[in-house]
Protein backbone atom coordinates (compact mmCIF):
# COMPACT_ATOMS: atom_id res chain seq x y z
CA UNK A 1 -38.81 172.93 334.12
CA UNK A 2 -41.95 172.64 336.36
CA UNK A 3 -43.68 169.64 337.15
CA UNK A 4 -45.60 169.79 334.03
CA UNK A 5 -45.84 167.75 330.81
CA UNK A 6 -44.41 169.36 327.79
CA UNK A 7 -46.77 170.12 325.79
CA UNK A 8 -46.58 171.52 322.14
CA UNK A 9 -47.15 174.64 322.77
CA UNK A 10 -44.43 174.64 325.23
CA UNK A 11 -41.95 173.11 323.29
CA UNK A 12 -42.00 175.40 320.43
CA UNK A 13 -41.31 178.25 323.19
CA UNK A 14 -38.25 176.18 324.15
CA UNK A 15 -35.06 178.10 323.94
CA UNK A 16 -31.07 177.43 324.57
CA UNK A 17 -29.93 179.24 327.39
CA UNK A 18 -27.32 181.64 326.81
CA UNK A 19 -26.66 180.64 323.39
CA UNK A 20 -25.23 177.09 324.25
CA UNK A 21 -27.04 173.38 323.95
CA UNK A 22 -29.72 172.79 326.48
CA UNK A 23 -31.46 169.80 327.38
CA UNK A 24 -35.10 169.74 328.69
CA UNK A 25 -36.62 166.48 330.69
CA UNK A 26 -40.34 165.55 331.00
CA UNK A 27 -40.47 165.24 334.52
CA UNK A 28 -43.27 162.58 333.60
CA UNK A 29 -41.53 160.68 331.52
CA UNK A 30 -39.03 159.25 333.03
CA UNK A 31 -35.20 159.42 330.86
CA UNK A 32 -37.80 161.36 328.35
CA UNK A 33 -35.61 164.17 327.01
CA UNK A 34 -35.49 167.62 324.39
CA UNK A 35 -31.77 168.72 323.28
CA UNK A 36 -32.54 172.71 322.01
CA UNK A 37 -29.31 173.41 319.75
CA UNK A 38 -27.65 176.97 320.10
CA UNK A 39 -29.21 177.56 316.61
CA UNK A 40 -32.67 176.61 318.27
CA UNK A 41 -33.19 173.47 316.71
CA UNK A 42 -34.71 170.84 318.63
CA UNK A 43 -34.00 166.47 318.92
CA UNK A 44 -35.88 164.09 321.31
CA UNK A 45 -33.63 161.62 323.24
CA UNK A 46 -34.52 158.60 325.57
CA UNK A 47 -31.80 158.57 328.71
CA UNK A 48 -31.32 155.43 330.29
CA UNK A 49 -29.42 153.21 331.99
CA UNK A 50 -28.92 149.29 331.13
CA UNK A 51 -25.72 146.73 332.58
CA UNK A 52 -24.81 150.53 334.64
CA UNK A 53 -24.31 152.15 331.95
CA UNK A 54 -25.58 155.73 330.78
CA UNK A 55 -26.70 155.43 327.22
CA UNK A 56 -28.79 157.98 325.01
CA UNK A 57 -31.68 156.54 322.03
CA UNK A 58 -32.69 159.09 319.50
CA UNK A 59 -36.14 159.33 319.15
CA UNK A 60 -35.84 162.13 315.97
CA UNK A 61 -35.95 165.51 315.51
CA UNK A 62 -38.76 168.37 315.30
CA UNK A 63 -40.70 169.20 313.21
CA UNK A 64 -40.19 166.34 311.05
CA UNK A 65 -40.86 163.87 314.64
CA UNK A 66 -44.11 165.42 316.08
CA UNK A 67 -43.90 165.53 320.18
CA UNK A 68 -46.91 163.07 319.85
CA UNK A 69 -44.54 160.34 317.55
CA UNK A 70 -41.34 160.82 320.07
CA UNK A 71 -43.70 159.67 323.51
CA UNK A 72 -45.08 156.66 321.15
CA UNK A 73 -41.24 155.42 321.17
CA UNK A 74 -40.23 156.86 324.34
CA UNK A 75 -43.02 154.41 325.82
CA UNK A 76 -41.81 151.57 323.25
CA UNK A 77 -38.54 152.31 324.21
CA UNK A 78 -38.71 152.26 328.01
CA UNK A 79 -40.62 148.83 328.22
CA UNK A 80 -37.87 147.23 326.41
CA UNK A 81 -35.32 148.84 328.88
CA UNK A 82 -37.54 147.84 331.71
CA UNK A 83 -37.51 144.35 330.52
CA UNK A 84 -33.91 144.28 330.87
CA UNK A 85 -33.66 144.39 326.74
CA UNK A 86 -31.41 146.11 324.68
CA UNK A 87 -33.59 148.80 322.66
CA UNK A 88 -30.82 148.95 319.50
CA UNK A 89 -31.67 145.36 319.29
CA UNK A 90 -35.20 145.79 318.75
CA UNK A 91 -35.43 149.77 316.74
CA UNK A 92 -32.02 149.84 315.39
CA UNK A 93 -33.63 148.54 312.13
CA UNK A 94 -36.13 151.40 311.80
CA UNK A 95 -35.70 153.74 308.69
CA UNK A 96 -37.26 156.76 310.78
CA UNK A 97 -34.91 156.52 313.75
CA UNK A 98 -31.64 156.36 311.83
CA UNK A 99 -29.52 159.50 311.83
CA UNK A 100 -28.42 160.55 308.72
CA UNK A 101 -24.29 161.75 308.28
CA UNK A 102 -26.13 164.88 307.72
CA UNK A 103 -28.30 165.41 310.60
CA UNK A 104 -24.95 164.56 312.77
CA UNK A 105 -22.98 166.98 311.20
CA UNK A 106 -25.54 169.60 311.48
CA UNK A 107 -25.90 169.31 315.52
CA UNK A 108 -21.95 168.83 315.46
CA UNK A 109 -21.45 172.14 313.82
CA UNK A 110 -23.94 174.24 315.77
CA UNK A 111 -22.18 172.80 318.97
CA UNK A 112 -18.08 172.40 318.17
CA UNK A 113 -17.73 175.09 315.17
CA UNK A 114 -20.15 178.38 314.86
CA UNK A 115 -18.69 179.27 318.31
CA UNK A 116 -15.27 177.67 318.63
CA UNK A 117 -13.79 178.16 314.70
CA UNK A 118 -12.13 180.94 313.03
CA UNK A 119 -14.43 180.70 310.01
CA UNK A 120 -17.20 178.58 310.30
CA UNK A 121 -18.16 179.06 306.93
CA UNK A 122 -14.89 177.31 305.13
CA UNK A 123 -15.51 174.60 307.16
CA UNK A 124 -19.14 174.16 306.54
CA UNK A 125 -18.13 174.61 302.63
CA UNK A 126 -15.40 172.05 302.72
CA UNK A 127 -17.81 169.51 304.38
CA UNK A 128 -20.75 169.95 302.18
CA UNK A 129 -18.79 169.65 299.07
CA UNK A 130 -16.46 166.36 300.29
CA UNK A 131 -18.57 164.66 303.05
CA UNK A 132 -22.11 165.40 302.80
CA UNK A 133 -22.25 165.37 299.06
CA UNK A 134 -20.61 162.07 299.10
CA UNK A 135 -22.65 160.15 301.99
CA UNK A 136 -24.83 163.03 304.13
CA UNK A 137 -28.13 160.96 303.13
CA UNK A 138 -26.74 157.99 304.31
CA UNK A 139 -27.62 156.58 307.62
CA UNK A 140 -24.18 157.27 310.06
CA UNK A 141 -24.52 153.67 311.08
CA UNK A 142 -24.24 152.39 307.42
CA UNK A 143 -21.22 154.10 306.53
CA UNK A 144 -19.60 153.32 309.65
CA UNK A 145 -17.16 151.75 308.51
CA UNK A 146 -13.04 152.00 307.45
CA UNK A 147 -13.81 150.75 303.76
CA UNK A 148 -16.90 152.95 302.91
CA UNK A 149 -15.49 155.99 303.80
CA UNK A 150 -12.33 155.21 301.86
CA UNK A 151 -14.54 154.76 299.20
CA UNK A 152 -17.07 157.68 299.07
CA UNK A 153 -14.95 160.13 300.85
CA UNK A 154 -10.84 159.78 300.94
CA UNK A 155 -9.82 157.71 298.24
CA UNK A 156 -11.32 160.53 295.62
CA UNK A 157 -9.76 163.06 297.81
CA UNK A 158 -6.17 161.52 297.40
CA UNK A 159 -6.78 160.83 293.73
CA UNK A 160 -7.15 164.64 293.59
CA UNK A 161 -4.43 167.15 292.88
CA UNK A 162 -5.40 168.86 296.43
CA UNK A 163 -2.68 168.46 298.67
CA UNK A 164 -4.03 169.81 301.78
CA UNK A 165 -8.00 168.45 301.68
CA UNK A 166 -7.36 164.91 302.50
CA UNK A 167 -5.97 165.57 305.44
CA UNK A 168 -8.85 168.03 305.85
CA UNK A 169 -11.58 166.43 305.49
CA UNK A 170 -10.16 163.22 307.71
CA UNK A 171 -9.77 165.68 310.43
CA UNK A 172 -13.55 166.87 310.19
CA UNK A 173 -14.79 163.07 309.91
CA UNK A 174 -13.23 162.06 313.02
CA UNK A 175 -14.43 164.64 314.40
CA UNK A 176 -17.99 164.26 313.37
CA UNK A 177 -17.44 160.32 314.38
CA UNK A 178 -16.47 161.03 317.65
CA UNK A 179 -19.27 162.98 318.08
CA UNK A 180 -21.27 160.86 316.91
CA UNK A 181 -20.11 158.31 319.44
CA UNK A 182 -20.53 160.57 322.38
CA UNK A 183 -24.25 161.41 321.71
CA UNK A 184 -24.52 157.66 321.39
CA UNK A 185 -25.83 157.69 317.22
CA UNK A 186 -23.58 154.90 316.58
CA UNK A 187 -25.09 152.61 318.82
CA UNK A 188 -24.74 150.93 322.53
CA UNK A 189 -20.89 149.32 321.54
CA UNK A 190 -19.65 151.52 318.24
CA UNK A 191 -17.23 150.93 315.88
CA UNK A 192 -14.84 153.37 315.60
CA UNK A 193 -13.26 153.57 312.37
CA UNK A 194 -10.65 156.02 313.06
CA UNK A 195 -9.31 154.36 315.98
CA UNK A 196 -7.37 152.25 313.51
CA UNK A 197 -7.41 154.54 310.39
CA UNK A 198 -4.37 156.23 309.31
CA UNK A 199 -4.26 159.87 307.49
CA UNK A 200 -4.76 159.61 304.00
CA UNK A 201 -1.47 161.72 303.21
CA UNK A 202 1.30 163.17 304.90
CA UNK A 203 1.25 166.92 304.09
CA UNK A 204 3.81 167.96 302.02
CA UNK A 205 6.04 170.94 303.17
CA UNK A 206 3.75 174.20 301.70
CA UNK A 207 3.64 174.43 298.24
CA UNK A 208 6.29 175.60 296.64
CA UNK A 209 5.44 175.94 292.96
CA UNK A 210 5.86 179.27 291.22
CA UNK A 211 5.43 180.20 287.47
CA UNK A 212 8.61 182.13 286.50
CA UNK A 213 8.92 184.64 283.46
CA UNK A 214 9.12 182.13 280.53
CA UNK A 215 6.17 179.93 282.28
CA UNK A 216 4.31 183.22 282.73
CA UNK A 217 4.33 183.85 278.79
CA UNK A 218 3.63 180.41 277.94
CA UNK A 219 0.64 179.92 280.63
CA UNK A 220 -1.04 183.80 279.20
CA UNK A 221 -0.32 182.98 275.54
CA UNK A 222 -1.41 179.51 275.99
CA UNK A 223 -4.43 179.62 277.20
CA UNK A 224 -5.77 181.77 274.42
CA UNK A 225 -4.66 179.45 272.40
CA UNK A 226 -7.20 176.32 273.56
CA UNK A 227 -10.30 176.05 272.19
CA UNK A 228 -11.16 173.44 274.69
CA UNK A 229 -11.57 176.00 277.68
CA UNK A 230 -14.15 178.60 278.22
CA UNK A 231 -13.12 182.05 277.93
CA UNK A 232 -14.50 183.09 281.04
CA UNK A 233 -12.85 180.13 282.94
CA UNK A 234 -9.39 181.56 280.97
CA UNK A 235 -10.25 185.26 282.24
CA UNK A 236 -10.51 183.31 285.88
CA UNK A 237 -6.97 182.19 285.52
CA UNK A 238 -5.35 185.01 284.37
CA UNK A 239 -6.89 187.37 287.71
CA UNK A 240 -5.72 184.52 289.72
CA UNK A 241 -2.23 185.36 288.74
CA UNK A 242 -2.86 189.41 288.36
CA UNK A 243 -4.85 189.67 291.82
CA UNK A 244 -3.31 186.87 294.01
CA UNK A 245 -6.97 186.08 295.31
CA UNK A 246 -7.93 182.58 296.44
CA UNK A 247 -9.99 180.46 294.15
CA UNK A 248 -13.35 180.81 296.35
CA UNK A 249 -13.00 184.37 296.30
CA UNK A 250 -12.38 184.79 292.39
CA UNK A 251 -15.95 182.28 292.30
CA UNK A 252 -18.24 184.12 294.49
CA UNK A 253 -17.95 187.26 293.29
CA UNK A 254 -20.63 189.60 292.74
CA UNK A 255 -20.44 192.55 290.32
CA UNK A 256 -21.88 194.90 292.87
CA UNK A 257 -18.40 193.80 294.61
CA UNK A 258 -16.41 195.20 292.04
CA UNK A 259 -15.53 198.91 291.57
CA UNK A 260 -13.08 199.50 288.49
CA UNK A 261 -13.24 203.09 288.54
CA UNK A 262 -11.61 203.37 292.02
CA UNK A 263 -9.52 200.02 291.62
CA UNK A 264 -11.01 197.79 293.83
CA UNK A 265 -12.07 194.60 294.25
CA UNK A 266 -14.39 194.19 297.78
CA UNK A 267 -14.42 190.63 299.09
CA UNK A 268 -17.43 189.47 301.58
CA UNK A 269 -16.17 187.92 304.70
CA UNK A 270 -18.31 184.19 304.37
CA UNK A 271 -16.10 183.91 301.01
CA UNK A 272 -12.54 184.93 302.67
CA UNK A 273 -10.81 182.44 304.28
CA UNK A 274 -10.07 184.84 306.78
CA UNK A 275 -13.28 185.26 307.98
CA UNK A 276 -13.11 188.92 307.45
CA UNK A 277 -13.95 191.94 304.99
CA UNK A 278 -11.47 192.90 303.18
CA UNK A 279 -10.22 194.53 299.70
CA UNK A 280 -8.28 193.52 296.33
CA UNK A 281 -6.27 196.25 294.91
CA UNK A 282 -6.61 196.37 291.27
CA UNK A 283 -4.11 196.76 288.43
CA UNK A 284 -4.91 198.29 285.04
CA UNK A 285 -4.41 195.04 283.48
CA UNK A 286 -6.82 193.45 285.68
CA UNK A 287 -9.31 196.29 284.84
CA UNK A 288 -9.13 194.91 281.40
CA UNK A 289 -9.74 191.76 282.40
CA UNK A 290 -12.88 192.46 284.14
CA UNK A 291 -14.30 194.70 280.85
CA UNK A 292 -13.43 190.89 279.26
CA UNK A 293 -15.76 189.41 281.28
CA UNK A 294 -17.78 192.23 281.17
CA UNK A 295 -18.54 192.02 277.92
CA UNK A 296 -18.50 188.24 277.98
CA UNK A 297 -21.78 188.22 279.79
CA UNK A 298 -23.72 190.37 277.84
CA UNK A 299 -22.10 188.93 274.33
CA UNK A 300 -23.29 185.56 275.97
CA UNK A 301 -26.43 186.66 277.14
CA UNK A 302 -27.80 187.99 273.42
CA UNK A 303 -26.63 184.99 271.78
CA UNK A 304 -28.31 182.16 273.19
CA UNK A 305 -31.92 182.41 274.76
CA UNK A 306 -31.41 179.10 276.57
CA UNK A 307 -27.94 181.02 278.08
CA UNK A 308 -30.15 183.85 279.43
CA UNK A 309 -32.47 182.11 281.48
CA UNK A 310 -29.01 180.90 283.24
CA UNK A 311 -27.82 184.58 283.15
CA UNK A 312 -31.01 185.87 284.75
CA UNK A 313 -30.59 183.64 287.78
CA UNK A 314 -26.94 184.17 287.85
CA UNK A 315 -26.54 187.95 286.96
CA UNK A 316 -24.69 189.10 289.65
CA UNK A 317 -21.54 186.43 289.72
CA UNK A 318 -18.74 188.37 287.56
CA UNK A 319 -17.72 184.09 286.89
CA UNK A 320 -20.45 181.70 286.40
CA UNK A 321 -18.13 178.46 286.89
CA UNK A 322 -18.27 175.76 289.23
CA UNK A 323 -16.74 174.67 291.95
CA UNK A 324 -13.98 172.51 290.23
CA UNK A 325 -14.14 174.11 286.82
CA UNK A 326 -10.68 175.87 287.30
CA UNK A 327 -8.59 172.66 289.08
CA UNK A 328 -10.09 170.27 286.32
CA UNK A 329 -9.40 173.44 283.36
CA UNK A 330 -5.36 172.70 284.72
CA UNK A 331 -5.49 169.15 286.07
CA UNK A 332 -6.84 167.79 282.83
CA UNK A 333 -4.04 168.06 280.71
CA UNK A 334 -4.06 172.17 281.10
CA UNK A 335 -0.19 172.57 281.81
CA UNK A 336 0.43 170.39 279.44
CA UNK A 337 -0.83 171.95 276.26
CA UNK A 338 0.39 175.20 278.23
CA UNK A 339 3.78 173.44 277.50
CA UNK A 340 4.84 174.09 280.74
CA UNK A 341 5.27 172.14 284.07
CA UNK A 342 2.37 170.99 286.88
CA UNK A 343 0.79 173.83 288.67
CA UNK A 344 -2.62 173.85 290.45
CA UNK A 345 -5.02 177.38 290.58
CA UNK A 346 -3.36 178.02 293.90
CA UNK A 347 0.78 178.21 292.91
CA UNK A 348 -0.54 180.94 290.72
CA UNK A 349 -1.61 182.93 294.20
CA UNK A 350 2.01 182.21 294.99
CA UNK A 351 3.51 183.48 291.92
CA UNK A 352 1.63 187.19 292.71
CA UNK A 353 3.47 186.79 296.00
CA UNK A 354 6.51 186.44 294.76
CA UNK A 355 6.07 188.88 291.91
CA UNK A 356 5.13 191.44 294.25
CA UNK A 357 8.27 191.00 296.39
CA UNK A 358 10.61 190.90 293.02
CA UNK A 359 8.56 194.39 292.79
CA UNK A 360 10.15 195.41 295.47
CA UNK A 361 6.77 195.68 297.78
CA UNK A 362 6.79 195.63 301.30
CA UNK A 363 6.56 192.87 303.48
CA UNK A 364 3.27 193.97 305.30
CA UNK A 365 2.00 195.41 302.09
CA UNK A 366 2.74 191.86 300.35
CA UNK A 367 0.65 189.79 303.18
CA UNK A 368 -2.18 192.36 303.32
CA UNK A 369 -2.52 192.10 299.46
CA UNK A 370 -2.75 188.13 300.36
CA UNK A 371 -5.39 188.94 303.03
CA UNK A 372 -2.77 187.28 305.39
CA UNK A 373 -2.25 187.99 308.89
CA UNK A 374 0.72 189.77 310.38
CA UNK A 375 3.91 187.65 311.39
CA UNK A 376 2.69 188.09 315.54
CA UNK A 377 -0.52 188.38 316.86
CA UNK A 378 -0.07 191.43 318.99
CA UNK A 379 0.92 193.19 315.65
CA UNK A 380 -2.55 191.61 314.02
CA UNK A 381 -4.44 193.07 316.87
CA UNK A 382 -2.95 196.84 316.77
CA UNK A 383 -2.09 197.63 313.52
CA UNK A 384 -4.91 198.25 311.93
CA UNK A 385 -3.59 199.73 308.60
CA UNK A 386 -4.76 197.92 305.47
CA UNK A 387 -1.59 199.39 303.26
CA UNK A 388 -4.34 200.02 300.33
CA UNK A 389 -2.08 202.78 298.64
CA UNK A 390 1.03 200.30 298.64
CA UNK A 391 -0.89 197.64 297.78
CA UNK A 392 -2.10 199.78 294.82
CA UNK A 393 1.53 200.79 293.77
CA UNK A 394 2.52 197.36 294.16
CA UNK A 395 -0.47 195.69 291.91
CA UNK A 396 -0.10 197.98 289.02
CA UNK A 397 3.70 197.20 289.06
CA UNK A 398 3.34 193.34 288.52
CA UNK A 399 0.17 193.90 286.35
CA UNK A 400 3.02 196.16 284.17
CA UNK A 401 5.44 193.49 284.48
CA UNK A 402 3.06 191.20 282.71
CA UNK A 403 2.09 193.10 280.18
CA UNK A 404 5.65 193.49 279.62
CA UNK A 405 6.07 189.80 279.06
CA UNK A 406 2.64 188.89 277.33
CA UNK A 407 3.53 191.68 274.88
CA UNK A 408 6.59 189.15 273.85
CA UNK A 409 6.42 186.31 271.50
CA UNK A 410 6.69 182.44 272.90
CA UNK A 411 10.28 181.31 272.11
CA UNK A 412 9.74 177.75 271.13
CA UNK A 413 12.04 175.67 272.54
CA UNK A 414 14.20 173.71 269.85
């Protein structure tokens, strides 16, 4: 920058170059620096040096820390430093100047994931609902620490029947702490927790649950049969067997997503795991299902006025459940009144695998109805051929198959 004082004017004209983070100094103010995020947001920092080494203050972010505010405690700041003091001594205490888990994680995503990630989006969703939910108003400083994050973050995590989050989220933490250590938010001499911390869980080998014919009768039968469970959250369950989606997908979608006359189901790219558009093929039986819900909605929405104002705002979802509604519908005792053994949402994704193979689909007509990537990547790249008439073929074949079963009584066993 020229020789010239930022002034506000100037700094709201402030820009990262070519898309990456870029740091502006006030070439009057000495160590007095503005960090411009790829996404354009903007942080004040004080640079400077004390015992030789480089350290980095934050003096808060803008808006919410006017230019005006961040020279008040650049000037604090730098009188300290000039005096030979320690400045975390002296501001560390300071409500305004602690970074929240939050803030961190937002400049660590904008700089490590939007560019570098696959999907951005899962990761952002799996942080928001089992980091920043948890602790993201905290101060980073205060949670710093191995027992707290046990606490608010992993030991609920393990508790859970999700095999592969733990080890998820840890990953993500550590990656937000060391972050967080590098841009100097956990102080002049930070603790690192996961220096010493071990991963929650040892991944299992991939799941290898699958519902076979007798479990497939008992789990369609049976959950007509509770009165506990919501019919929409049974209609969920029963696609996630007939479709073979994953659980995010089934939540997010929209009606205008949906087209039952020409069998198809269109899923958005920020809900695939994938990262990509692509398309459900649709059975006859799962047509039925979404009349169900179909119907469900507008049966719902003339029966209760309090249910409508809900159904106004929330129109367009096809399932108005939450996050968790279908893991807690099985993991609370589900499978059990089901009368059959422990299964999670997701083994029933690997049962429409399987069933499509026992259908005697295709192997790349199997992993495109799975939205999964080709065995190599020079095959992902060049074959471009989505296998939607296959895929058709193959879905109305297992959705056949189960009506063939659900069409049989449960044999009780003696």
């Amino acid at each position: 920058m020229p020789n010239k004082s930022i002034t506000d004017a100037s700094l709201k004209k402030l820009e990262p170059i070519n898309n990456k983070q870029t740091t502006y100094s006030d070439p009057l103010r000495k160590g007095f620096v503005i960090q411009v995020s790829p996404k354009g947001s903007k942080s004040f920092f004080y640079r400077y040096t004390l015992n030789k080494k480089a350290r980095r203050y934050s003096l808060g972010t803008y808006p919410g820390t006017s230019l005006s505010t961040a020279r008040k405690k650049w000037l604090e700041a730098s009188e300290k430093v000039a005096e030979g003091k320690d400045i975390w001594l002296f501001f560390n205490d300071e409500e305004e100047n602690e970074i929240t888990v939050d803030e961190v994680f937002k400049l660590w995503f904008e700089e490590n994931v939007v560019r570098d990630r696959k999907n951005p989006q899962q990761v952002k969703r799996n942080c928001e609902n089992h980091i920043l939910k948890q602790i993201g108003a905290m101060p980073i400083q205060e949670v710093n620490d191995i027992r707290l994050l046990n606490k608010f973050v992993l030991d609920p995590l393990k508790a859970s029947e999700q095999v592969r989050m733990p080890n998820v989220i840890f990953t993500a933490l550590s990656q937000i702490w060391r972050y967080a250590e590098q841009k100097g938010y956990l102080g002049t001499n930070p603790y690192q927790p996961f220096n010493s911390m071990v991963r929650p869980i040892k991944t299992e080998n991939k799941g290898t649950r699958v519902l076979d014919d007798d479990e497939i009768i008992k789990f369609w039968h049976g959950l007509d049969a509770i009165n506990q469970m919501s019919r929409i959250t049974k209609l969920g369950l029963k696609l996630l067997l007939l479709t073979g989606v994953r659980k995010n997908e089934l939540l997010t979608a929209e009606w205008e997503d949906v087209d039952l006359e020409n069998r198809t189901w269109s899923i958005k790219a920020e809900s695939a795991k994938s990262g990509r558009d692509w398309r459900v093929a649709l059975s006859s039986l799962a047509i039925e299902l979404f009349n169900e819900a179909k119907d469900h909605v507008h049966h719902t929405a003339y029966s209760n006025n309090a249910v409508i104002m809900e159904l106004k705002r929330n129109n367009k979802k096809v399932f108005n459940l939450g996050r968790n509604t279908l893991d807690q519908a099985v993991n609370r005792g589900g499978y059990t009144k089901l009368k059959i053994d422990k299964f999670v949402p997701h083994d029933l994704r690997r049962s429409h695998r399987t069933l499509l193979a026992r259908m005697g689909v295709s192997y790349h007509a199997g992993e495109k109805a799975l939205d999964h990537s080709l065995r190599t990547g020079v095959e992902e790249t060049y074959n471009k051929y989505d296998y939607f008439e296959e895929r058709l073929e193959g879905a109305e074949l297992v959705g056949e198959h189960i009506r063939g079963l659900i069409t049989q009584p449960i044999v009780e066993e003696a």
